[in-house]
Structure formats: structure tokens, C-alpha cells
PDB file of N, CA and C in Angstrom:
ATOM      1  N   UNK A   1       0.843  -1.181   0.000  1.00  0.00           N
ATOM      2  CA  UNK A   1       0.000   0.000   0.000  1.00  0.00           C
ATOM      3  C   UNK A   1       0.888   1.244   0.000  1.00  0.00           C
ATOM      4  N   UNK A   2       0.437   2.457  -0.723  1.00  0.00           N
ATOM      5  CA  UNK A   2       1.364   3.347  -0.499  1.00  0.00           C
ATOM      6  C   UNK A   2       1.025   4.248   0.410  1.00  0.00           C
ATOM      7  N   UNK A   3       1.905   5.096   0.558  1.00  0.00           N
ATOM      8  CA  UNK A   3       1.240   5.555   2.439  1.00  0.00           C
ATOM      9  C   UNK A   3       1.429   7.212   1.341  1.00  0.00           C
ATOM     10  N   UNK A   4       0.952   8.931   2.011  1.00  0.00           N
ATOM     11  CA  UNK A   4       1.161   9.722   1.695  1.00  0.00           C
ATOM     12  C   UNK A   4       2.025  10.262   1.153  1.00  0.00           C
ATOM     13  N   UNK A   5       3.384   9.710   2.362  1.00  0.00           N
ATOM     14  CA  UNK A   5       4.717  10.198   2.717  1.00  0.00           C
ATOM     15  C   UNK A   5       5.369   9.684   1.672  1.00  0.00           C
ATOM     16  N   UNK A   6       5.118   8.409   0.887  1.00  0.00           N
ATOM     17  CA  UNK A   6       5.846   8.111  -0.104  1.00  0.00           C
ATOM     18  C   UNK A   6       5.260   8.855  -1.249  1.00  0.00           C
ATOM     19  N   UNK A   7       4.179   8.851  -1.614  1.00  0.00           N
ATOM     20  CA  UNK A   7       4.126  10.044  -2.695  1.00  0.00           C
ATOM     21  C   UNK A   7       4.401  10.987  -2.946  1.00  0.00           C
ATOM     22  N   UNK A   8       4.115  11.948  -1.832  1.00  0.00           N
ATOM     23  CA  UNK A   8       4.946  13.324  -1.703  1.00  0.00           C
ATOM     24  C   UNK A   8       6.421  13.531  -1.408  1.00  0.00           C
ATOM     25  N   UNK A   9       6.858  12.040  -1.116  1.00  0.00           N
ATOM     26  CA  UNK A   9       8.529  12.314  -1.573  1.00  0.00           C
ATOM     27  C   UNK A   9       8.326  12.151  -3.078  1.00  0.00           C
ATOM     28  N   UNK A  10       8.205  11.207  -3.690  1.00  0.00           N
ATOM     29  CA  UNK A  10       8.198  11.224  -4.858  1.00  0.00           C
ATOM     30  C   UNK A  10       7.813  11.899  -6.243  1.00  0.00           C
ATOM     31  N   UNK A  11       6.983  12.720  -5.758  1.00  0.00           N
ATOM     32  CA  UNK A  11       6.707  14.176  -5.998  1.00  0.00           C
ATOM     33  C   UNK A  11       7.445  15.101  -6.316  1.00  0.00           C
ATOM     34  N   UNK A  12       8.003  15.282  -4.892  1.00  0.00           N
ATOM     35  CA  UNK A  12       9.346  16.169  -4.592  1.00  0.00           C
ATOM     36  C   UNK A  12      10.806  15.786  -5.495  1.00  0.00           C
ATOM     37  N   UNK A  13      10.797  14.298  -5.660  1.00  0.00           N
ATOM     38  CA  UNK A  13      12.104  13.771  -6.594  1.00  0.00           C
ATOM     39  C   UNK A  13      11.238  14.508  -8.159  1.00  0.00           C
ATOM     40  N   UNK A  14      10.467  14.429  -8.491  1.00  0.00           N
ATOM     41  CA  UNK A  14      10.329  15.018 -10.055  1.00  0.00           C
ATOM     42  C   UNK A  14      11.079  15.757 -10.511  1.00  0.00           C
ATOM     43  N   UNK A  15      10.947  16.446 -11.707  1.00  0.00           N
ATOM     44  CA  UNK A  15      11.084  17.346 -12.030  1.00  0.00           C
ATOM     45  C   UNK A  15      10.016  18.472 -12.096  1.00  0.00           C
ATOM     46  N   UNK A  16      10.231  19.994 -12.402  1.00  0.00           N
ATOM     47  CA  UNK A  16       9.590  20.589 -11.983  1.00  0.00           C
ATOM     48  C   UNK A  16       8.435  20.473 -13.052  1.00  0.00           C
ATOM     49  N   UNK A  17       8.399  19.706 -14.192  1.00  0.00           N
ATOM     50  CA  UNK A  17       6.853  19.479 -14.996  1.00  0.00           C
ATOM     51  C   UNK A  17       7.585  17.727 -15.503  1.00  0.00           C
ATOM     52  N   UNK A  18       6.293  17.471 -14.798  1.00  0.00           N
ATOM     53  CA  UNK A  18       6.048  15.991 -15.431  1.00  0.00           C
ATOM     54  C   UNK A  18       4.794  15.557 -15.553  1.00  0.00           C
ATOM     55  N   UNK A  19       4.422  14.073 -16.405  1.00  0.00           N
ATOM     56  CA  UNK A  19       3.068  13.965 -16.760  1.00  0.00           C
ATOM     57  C   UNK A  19       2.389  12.984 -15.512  1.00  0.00           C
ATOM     58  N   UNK A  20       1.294  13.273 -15.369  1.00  0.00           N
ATOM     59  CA  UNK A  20       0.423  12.142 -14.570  1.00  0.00           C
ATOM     60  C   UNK A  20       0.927  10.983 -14.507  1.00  0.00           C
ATOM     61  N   UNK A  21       0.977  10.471 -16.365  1.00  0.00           N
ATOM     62  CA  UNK A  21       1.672   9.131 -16.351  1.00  0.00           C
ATOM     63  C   UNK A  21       2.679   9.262 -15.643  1.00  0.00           C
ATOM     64  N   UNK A  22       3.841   9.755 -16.007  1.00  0.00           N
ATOM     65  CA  UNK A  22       5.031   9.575 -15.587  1.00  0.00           C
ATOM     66  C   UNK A  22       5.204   9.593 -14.022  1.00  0.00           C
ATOM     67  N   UNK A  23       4.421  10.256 -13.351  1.00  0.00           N
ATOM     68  CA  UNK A  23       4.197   9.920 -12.028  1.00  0.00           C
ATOM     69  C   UNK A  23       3.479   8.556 -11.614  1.00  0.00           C
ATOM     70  N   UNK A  24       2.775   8.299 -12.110  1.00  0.00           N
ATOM     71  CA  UNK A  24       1.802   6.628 -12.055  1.00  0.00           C
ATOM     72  C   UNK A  24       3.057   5.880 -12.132  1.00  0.00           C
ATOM     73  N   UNK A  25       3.484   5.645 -13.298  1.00  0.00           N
ATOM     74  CA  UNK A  25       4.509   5.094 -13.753  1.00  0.00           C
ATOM     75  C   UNK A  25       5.864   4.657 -12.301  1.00  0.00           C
ATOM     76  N   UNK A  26       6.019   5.775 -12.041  1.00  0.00           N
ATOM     77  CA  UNK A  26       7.098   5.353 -10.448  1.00  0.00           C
ATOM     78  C   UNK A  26       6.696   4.615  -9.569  1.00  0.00           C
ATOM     79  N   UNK A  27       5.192   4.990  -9.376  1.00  0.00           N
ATOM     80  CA  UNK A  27       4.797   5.012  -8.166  1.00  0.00           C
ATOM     81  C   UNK A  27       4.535   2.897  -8.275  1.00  0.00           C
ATOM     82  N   UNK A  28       4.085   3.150  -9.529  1.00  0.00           N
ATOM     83  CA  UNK A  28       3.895   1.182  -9.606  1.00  0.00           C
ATOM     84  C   UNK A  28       5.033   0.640  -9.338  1.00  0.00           C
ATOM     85  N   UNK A  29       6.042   1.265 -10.118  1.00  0.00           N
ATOM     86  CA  UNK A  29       7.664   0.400  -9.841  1.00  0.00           C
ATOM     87  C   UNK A  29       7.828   0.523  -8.171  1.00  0.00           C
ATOM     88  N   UNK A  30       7.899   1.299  -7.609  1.00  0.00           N
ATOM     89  CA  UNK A  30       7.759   0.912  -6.158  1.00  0.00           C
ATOM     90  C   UNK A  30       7.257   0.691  -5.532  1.00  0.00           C
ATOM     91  N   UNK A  31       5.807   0.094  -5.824  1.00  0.00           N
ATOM     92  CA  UNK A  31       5.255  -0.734  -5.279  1.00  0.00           C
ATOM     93  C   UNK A  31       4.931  -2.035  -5.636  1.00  0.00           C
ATOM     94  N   UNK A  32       5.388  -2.339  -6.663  1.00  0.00           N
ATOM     95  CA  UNK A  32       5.758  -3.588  -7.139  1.00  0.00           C
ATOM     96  C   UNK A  32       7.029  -4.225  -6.441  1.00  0.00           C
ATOM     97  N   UNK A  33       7.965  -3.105  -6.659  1.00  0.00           N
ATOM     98  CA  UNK A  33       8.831  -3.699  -5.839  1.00  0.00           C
ATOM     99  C   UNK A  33       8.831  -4.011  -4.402  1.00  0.00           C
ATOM    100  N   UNK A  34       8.136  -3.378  -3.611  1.00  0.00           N
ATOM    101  CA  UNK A  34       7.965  -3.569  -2.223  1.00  0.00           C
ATOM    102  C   UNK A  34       7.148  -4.585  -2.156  1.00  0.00           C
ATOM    103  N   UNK A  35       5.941  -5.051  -2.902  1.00  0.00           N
ATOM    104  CA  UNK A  35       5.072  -6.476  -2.707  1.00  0.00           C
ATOM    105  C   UNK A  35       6.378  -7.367  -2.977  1.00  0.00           C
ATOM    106  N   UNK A  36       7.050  -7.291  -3.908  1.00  0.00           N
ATOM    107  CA  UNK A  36       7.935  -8.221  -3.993  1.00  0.00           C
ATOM    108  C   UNK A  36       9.216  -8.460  -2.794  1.00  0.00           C
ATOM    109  N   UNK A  37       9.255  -7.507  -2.239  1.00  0.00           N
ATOM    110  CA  UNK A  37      10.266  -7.908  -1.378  1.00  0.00           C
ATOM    111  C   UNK A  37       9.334  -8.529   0.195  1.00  0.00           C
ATOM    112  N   UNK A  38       8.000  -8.074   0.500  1.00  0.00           N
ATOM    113  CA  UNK A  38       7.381  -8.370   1.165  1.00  0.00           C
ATOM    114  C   UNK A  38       7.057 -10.340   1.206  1.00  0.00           C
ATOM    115  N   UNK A  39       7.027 -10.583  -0.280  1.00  0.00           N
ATOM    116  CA  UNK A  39       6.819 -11.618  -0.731  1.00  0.00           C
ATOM    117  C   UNK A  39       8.167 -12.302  -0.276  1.00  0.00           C
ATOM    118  N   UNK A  40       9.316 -11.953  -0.678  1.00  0.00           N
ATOM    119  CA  UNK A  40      10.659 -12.539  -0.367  1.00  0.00           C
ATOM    120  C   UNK A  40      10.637 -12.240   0.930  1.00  0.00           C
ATOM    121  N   UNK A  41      10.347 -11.770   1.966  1.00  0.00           N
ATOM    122  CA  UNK A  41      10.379 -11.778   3.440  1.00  0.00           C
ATOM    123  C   UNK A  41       9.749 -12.928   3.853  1.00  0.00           C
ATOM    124  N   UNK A  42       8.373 -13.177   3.468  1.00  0.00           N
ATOM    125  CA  UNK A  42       7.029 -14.504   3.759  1.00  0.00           C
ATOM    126  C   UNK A  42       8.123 -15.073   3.570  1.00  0.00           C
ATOM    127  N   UNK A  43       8.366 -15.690   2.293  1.00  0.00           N
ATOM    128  CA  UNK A  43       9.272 -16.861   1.824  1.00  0.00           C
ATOM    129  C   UNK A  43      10.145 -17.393   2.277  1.00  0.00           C
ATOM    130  N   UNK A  44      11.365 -16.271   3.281  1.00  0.00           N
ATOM    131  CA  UNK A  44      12.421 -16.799   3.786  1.00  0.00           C
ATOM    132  C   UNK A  44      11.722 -17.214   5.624  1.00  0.00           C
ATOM    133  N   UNK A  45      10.883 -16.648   5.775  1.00  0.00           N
ATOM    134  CA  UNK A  45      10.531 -16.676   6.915  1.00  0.00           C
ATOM    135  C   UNK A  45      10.005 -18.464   7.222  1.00  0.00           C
ATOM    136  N   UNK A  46       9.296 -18.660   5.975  1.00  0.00           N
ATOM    137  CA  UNK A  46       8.728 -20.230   5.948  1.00  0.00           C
ATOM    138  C   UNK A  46       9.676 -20.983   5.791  1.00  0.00           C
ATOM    139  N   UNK A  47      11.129 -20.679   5.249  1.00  0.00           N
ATOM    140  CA  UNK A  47      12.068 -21.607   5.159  1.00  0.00           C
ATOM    141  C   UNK A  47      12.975 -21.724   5.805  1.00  0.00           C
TER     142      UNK A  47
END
């Protein structure tokens, strides 16, 4: 889930004009990546 605080950093990393997409666009890559590491946490935890 993304919390505020990570958007509005990520916000703040932009540049000073960017598109909607291009903001969508980040915001999935890091949260894709965080399910995935969440996922690799479960995983090692069961093994």
C-alpha cells in the first residue's frame, strides 16, 4: 500500500513538470517492488 509520505517524496524527486503518467509510472515500480520484497520476506521466513 502506499502511504502519503511516499508520494509526496516522490513528488518532490520530479522534475519541476512531469506527466500524470510519468508519475503513475514510479509510483507502480515501487510498489511492485515492495510487494515483492514483502513476498521474499514470507518466503524466507517459511524456510
Amino acid at each position: 500500500m502506499l502511504t502519503k509520505e511516499l508520494v509526496s517524496s516522490q513528488i518532490k524527486e520530479m522534475p519541476n513538470e512531469f506527466t500524470l503518467d510519468e508519475l503513475i509510472e514510479r509510483l507502480l515500480v515501487i510498489e511492485k517492488v515492495n510487494q515483492g520484497l514483502h513476498r521474499a520476506k514470507l518466503y524466507l521466513k517459511k524456510n
